[in-house]
PDB file of N, CA and C in Angstrom:
ATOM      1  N   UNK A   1       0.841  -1.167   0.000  1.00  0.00           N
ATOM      2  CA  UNK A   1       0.000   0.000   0.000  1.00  0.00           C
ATOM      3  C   UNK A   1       0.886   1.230   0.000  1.00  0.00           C
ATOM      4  N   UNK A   2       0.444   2.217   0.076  1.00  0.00           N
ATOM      5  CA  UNK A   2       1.154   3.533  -0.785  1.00  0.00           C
ATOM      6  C   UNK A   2       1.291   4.713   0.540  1.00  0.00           C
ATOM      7  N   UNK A   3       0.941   4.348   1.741  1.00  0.00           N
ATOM      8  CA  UNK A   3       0.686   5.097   2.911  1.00  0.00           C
ATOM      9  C   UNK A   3       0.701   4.210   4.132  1.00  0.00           C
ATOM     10  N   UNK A   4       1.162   4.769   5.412  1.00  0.00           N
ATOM     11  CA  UNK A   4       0.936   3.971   6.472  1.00  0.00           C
ATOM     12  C   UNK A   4      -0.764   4.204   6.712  1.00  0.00           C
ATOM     13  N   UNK A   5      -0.929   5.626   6.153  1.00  0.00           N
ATOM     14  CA  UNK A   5      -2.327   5.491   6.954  1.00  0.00           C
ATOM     15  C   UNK A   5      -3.089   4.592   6.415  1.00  0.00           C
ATOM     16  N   UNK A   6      -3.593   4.107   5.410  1.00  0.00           N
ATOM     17  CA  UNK A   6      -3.513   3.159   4.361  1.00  0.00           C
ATOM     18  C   UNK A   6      -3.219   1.946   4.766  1.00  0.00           C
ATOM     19  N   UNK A   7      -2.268   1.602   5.254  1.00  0.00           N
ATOM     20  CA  UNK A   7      -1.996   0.090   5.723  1.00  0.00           C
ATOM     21  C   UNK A   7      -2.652  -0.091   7.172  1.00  0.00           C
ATOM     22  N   UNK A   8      -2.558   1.107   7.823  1.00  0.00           N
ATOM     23  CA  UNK A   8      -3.702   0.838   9.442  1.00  0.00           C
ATOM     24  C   UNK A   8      -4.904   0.595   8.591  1.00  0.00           C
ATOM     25  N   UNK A   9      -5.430   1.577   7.957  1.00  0.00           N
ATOM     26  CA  UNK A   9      -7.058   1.074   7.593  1.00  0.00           C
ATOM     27  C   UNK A   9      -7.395  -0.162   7.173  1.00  0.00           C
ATOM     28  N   UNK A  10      -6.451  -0.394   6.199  1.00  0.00           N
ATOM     29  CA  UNK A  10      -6.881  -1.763   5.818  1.00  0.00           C
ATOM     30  C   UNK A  10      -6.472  -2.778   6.659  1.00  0.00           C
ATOM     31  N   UNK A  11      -5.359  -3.222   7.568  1.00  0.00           N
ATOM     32  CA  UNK A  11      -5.123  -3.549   8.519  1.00  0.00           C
ATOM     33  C   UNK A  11      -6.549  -3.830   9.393  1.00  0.00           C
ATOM     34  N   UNK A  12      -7.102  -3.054   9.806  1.00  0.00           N
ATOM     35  CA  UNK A  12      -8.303  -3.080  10.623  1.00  0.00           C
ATOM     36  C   UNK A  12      -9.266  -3.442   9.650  1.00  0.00           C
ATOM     37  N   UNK A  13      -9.617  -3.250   8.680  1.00  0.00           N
ATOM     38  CA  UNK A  13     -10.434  -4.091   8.115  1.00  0.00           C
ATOM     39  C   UNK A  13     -10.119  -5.425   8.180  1.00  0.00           C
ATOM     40  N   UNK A  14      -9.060  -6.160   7.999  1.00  0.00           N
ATOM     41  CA  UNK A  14      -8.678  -6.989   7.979  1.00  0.00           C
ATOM     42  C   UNK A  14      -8.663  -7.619   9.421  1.00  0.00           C
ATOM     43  N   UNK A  15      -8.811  -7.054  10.604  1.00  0.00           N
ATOM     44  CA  UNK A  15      -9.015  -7.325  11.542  1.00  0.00           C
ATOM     45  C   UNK A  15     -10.857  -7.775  12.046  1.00  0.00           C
ATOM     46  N   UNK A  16     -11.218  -6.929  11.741  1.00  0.00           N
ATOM     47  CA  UNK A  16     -12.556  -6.790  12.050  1.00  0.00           C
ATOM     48  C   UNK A  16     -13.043  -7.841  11.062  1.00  0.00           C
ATOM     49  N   UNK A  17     -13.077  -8.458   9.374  1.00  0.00           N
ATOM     50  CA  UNK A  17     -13.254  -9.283   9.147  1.00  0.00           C
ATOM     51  C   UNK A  17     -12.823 -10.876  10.074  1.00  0.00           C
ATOM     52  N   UNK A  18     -11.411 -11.020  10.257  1.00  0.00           N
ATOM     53  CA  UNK A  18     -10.693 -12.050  11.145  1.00  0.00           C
ATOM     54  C   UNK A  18     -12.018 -12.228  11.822  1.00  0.00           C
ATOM     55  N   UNK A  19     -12.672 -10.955  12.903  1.00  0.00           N
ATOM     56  CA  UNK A  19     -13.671 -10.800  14.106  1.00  0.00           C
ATOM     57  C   UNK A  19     -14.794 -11.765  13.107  1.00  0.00           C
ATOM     58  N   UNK A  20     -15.688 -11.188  12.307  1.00  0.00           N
ATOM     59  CA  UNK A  20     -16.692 -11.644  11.723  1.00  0.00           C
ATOM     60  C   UNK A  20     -16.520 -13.488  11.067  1.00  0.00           C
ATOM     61  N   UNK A  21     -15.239 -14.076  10.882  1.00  0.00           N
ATOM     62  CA  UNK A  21     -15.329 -14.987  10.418  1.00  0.00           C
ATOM     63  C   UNK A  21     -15.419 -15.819  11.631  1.00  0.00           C
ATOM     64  N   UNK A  22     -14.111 -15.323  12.902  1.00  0.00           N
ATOM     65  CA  UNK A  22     -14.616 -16.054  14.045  1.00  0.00           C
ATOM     66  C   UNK A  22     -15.678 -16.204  14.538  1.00  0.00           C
ATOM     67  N   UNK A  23     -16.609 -15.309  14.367  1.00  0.00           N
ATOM     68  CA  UNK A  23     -18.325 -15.112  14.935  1.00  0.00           C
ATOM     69  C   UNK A  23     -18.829 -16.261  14.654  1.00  0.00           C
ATOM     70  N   UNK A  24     -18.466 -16.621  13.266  1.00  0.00           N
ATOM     71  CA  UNK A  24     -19.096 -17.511  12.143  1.00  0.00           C
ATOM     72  C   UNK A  24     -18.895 -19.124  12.909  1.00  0.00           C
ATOM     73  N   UNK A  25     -17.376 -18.920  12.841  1.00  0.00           N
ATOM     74  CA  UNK A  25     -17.242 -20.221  13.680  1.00  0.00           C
ATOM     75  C   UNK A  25     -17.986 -20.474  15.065  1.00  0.00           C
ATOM     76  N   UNK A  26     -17.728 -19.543  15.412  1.00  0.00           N
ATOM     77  CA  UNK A  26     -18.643 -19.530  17.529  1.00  0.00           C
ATOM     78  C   UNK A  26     -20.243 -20.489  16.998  1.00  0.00           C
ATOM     79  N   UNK A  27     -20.700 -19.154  16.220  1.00  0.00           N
ATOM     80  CA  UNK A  27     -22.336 -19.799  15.799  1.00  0.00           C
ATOM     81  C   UNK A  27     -22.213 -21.133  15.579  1.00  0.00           C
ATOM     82  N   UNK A  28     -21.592 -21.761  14.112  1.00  0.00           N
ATOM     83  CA  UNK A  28     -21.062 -23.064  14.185  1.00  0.00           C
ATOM     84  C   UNK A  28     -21.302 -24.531  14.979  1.00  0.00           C
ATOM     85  N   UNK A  29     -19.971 -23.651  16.405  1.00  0.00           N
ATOM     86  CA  UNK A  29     -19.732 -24.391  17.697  1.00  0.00           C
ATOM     87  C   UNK A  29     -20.900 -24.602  17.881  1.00  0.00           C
ATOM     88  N   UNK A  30     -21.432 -23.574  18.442  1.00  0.00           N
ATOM     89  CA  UNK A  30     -22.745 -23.152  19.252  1.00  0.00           C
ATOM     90  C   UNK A  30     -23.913 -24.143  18.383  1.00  0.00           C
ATOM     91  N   UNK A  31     -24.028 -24.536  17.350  1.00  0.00           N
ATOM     92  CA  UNK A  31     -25.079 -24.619  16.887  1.00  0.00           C
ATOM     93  C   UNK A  31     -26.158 -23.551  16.742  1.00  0.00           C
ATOM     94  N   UNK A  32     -25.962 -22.602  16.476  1.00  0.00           N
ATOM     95  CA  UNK A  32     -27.087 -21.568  16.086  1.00  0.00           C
ATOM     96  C   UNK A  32     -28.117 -21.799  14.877  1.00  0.00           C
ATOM     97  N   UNK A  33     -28.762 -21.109  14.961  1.00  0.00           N
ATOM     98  CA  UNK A  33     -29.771 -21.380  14.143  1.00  0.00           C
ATOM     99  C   UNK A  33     -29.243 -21.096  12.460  1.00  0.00           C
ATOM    100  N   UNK A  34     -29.351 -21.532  11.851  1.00  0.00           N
ATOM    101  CA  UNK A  34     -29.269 -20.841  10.514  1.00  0.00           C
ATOM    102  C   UNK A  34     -29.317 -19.319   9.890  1.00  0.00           C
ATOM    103  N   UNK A  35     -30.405 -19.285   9.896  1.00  0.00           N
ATOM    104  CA  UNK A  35     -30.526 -17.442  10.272  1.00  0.00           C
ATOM    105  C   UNK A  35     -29.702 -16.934  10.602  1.00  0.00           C
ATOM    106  N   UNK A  36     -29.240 -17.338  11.885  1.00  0.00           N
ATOM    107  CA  UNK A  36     -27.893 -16.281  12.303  1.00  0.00           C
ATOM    108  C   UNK A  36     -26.580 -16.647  11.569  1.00  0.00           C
ATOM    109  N   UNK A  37     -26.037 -18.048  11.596  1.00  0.00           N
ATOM    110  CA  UNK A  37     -24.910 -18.173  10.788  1.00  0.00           C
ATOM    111  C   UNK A  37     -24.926 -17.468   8.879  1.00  0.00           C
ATOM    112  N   UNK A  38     -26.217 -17.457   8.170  1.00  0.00           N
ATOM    113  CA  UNK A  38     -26.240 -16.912   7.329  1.00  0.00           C
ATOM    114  C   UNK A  38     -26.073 -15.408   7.606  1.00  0.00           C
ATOM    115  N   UNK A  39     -26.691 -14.384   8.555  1.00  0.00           N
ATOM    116  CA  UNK A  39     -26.587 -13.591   8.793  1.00  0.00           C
ATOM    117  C   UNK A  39     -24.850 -13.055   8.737  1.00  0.00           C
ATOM    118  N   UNK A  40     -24.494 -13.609   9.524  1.00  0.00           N
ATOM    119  CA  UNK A  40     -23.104 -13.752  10.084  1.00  0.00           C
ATOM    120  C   UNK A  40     -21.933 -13.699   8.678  1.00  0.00           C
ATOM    121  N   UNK A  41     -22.383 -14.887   7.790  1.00  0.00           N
ATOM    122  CA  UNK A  41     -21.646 -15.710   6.622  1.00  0.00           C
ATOM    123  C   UNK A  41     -22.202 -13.881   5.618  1.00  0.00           C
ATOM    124  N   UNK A  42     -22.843 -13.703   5.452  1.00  0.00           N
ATOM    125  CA  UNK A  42     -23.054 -12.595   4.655  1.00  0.00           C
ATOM    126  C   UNK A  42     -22.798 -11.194   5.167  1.00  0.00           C
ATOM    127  N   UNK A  43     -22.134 -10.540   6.301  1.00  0.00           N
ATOM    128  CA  UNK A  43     -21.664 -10.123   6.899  1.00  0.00           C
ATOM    129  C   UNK A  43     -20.131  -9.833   6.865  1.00  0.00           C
ATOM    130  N   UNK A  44     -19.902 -11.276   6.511  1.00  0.00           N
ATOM    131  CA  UNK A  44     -18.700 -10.999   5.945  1.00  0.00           C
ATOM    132  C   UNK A  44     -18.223 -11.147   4.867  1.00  0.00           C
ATOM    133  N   UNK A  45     -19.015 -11.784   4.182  1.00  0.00           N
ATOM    134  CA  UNK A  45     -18.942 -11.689   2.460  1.00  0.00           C
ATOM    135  C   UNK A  45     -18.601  -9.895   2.319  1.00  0.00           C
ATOM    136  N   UNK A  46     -19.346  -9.106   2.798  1.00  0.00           N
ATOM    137  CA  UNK A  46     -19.890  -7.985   2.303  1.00  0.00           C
ATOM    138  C   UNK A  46     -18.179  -7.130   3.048  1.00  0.00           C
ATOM    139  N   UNK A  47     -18.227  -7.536   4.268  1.00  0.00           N
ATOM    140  CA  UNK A  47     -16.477  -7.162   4.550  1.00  0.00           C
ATOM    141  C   UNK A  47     -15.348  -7.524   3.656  1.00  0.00           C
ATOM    142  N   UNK A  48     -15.169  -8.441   3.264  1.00  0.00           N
ATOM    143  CA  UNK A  48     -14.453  -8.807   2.049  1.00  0.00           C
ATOM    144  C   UNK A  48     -14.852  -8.190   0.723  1.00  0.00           C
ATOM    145  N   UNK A  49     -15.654  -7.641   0.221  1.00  0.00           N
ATOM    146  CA  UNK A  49     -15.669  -7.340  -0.758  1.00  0.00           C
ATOM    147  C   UNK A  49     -15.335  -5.758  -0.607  1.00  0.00           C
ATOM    148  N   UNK A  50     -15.762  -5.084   0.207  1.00  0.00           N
ATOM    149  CA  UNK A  50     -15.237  -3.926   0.855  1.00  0.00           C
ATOM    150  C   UNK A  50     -13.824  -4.014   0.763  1.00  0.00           C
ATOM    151  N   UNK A  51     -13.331  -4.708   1.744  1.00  0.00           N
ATOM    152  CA  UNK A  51     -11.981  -4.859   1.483  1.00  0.00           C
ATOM    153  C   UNK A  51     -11.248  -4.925  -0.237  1.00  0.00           C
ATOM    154  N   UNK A  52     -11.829  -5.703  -0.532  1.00  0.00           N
ATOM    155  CA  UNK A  52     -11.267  -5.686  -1.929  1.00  0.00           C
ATOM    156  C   UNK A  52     -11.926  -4.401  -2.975  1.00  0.00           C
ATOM    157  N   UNK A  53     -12.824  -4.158  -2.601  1.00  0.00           N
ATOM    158  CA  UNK A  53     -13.087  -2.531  -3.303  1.00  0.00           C
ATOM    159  C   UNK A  53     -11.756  -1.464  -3.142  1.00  0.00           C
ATOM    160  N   UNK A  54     -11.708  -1.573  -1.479  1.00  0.00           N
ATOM    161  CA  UNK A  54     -10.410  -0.968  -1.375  1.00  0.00           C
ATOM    162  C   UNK A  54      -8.940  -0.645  -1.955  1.00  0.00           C
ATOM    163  N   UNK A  55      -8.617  -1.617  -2.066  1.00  0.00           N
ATOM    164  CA  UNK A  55      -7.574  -2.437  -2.532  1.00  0.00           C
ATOM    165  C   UNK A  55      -7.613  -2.332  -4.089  1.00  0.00           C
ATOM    166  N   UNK A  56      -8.672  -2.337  -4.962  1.00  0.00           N
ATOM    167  CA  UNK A  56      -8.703  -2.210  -6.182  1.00  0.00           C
ATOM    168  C   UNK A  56      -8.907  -0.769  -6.695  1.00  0.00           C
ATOM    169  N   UNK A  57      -9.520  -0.211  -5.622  1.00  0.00           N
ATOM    170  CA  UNK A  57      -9.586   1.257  -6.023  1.00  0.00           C
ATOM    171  C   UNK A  57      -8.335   1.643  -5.555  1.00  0.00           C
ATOM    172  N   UNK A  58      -7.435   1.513  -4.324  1.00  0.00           N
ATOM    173  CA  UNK A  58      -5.813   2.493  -4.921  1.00  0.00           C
ATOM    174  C   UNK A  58      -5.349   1.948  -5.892  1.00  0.00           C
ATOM    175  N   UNK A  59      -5.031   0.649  -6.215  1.00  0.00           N
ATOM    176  CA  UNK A  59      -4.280   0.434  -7.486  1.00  0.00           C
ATOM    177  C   UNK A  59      -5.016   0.813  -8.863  1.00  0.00           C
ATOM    178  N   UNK A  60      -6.249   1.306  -9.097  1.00  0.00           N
ATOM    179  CA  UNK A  60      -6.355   2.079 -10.180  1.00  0.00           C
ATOM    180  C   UNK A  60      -5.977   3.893  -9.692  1.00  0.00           C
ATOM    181  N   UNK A  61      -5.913   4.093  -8.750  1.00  0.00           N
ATOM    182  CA  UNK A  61      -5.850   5.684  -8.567  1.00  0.00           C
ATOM    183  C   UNK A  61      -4.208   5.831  -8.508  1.00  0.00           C
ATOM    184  N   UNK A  62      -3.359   4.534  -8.031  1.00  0.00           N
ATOM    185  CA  UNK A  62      -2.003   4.793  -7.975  1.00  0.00           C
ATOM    186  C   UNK A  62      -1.201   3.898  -9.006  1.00  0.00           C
ATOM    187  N   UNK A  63      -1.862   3.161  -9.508  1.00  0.00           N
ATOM    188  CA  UNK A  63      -1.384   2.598 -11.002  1.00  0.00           C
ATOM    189  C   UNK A  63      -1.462   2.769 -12.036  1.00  0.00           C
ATOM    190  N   UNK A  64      -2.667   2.828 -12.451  1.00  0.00           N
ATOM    191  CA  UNK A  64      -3.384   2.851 -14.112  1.00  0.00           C
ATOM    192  C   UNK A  64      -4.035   4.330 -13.926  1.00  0.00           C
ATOM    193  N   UNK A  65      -3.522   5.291 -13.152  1.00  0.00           N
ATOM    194  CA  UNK A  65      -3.664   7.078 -13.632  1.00  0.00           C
ATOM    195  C   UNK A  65      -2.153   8.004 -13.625  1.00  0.00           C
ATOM    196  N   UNK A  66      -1.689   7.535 -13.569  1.00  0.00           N
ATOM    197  CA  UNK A  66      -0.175   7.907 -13.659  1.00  0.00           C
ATOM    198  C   UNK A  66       0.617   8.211 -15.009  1.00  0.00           C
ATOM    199  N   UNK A  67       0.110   9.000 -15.360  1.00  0.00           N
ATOM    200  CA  UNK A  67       0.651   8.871 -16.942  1.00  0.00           C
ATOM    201  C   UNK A  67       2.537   9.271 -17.043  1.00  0.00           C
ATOM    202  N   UNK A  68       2.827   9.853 -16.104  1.00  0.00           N
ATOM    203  CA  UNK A  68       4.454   9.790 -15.851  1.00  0.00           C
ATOM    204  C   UNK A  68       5.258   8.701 -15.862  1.00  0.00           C
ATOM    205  N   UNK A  69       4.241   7.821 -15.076  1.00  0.00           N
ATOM    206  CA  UNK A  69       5.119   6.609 -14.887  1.00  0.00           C
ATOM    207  C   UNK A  69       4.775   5.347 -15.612  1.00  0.00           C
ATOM    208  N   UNK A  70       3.335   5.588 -16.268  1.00  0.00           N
ATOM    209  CA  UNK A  70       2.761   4.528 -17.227  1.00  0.00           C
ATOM    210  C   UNK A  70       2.305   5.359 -17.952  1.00  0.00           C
ATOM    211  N   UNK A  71       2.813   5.525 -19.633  1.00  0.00           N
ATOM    212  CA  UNK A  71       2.277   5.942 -20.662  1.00  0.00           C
ATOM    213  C   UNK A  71       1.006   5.564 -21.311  1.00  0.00           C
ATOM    214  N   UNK A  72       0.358   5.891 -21.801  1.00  0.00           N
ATOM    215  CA  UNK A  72      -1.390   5.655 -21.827  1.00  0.00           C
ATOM    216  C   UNK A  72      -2.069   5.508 -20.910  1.00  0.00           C
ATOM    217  N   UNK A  73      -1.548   5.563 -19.615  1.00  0.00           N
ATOM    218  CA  UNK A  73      -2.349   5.691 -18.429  1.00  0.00           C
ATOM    219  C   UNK A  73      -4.147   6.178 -18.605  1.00  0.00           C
ATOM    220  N   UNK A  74      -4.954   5.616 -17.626  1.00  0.00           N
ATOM    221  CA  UNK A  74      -6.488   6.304 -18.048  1.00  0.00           C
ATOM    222  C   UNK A  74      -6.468   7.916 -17.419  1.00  0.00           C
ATOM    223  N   UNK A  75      -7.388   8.263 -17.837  1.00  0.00           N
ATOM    224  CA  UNK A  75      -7.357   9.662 -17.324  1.00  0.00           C
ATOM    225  C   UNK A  75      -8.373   9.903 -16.306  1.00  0.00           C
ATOM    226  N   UNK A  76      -8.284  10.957 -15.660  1.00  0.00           N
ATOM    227  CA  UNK A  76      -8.915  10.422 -14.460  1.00  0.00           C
ATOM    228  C   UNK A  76     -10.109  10.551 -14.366  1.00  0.00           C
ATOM    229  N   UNK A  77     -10.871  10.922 -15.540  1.00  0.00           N
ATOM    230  CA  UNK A  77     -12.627  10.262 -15.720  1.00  0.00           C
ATOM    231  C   UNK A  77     -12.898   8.904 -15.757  1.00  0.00           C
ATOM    232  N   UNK A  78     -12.477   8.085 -16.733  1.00  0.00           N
ATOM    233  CA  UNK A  78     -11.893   7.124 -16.800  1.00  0.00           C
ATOM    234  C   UNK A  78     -12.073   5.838 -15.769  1.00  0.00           C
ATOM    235  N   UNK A  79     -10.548   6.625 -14.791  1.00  0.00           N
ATOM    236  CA  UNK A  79     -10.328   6.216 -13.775  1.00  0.00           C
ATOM    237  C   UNK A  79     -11.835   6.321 -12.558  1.00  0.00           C
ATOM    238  N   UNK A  80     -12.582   7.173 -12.771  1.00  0.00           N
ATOM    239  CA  UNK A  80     -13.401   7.512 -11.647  1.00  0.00           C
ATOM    240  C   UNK A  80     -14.294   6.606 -12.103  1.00  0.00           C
ATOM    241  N   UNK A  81     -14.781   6.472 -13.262  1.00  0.00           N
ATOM    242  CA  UNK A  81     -15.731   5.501 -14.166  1.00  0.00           C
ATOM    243  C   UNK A  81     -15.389   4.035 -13.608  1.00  0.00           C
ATOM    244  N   UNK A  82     -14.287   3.507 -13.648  1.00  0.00           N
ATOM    245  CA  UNK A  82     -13.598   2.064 -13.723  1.00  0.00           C
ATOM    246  C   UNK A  82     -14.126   1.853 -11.815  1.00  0.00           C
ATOM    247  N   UNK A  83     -13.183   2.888 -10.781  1.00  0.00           N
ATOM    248  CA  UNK A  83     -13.793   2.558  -9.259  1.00  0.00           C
ATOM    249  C   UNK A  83     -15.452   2.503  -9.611  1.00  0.00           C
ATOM    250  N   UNK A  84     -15.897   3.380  -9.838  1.00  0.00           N
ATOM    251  CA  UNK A  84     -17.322   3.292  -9.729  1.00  0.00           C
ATOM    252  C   UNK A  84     -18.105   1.751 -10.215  1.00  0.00           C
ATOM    253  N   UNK A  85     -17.645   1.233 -10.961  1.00  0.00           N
ATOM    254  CA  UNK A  85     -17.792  -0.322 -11.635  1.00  0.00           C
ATOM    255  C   UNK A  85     -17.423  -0.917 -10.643  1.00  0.00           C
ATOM    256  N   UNK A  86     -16.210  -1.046  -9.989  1.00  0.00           N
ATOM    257  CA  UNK A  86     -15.698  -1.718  -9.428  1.00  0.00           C
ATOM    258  C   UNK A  86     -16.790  -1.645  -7.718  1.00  0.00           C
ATOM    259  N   UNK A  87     -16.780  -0.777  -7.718  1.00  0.00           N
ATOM    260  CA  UNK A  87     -17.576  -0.426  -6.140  1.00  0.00           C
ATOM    261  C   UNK A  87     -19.251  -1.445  -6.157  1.00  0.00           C
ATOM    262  N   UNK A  88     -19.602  -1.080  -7.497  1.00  0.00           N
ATOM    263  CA  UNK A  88     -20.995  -1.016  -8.099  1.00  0.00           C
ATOM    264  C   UNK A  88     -20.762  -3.222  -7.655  1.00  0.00           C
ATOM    265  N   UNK A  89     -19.945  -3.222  -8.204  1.00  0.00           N
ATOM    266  CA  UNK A  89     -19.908  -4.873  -8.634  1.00  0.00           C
ATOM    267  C   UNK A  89     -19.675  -5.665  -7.125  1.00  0.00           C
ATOM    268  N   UNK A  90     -18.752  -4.933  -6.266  1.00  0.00           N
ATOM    269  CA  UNK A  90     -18.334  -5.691  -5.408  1.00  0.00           C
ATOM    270  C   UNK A  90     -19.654  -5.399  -3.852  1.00  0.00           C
ATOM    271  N   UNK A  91     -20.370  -4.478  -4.318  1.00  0.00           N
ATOM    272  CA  UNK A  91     -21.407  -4.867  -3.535  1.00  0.00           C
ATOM    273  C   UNK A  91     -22.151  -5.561  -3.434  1.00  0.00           C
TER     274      UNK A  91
END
């Protein structure tokens, strides 16, 4: 990642998912009802994909818009167009 602040955030996402998958397991243990382990199981689907929204949106804002350092780079309509897909999809 391209920032510390950046690596805490996602860091803690990455934490707080860890949290939600263990939940998953507890319910599991526990035998919970369905309902809740689906609850739970989609909970964190939706953290993971977050996460990876993340993650895909700096590497188009710090990869593929850079026209200094990558020639034909997108421009940054483009670029705003491509996150927006990307956001759109991973929800």
């Amino acid at each position: 990642m391209h920032t510390l602040r950046d690596k805490r955030k996602l860091l803690a996402r990455v934490r707080r998912l860890r949290g939600q998958v263990e939940a998953i397991e507890r319910a599991l243990e526990e035998e919970a009802g369905c309902e809740q382990v689906m609850h739970r199981i989609a909970a964190a689907r939706g953290a993971m994909a977050g996460l990876m929204a993340e993650v895909v949106e700096d590497h188009i804002r710090h990869h593929l818009v850079d026209p200094a350092r990558h020639p034909g780079a997108l421009d940054e309509a483009a670029a705003e167009q491509l996150v927006d897909l990307v956001r759109s999809y991973l929800k």
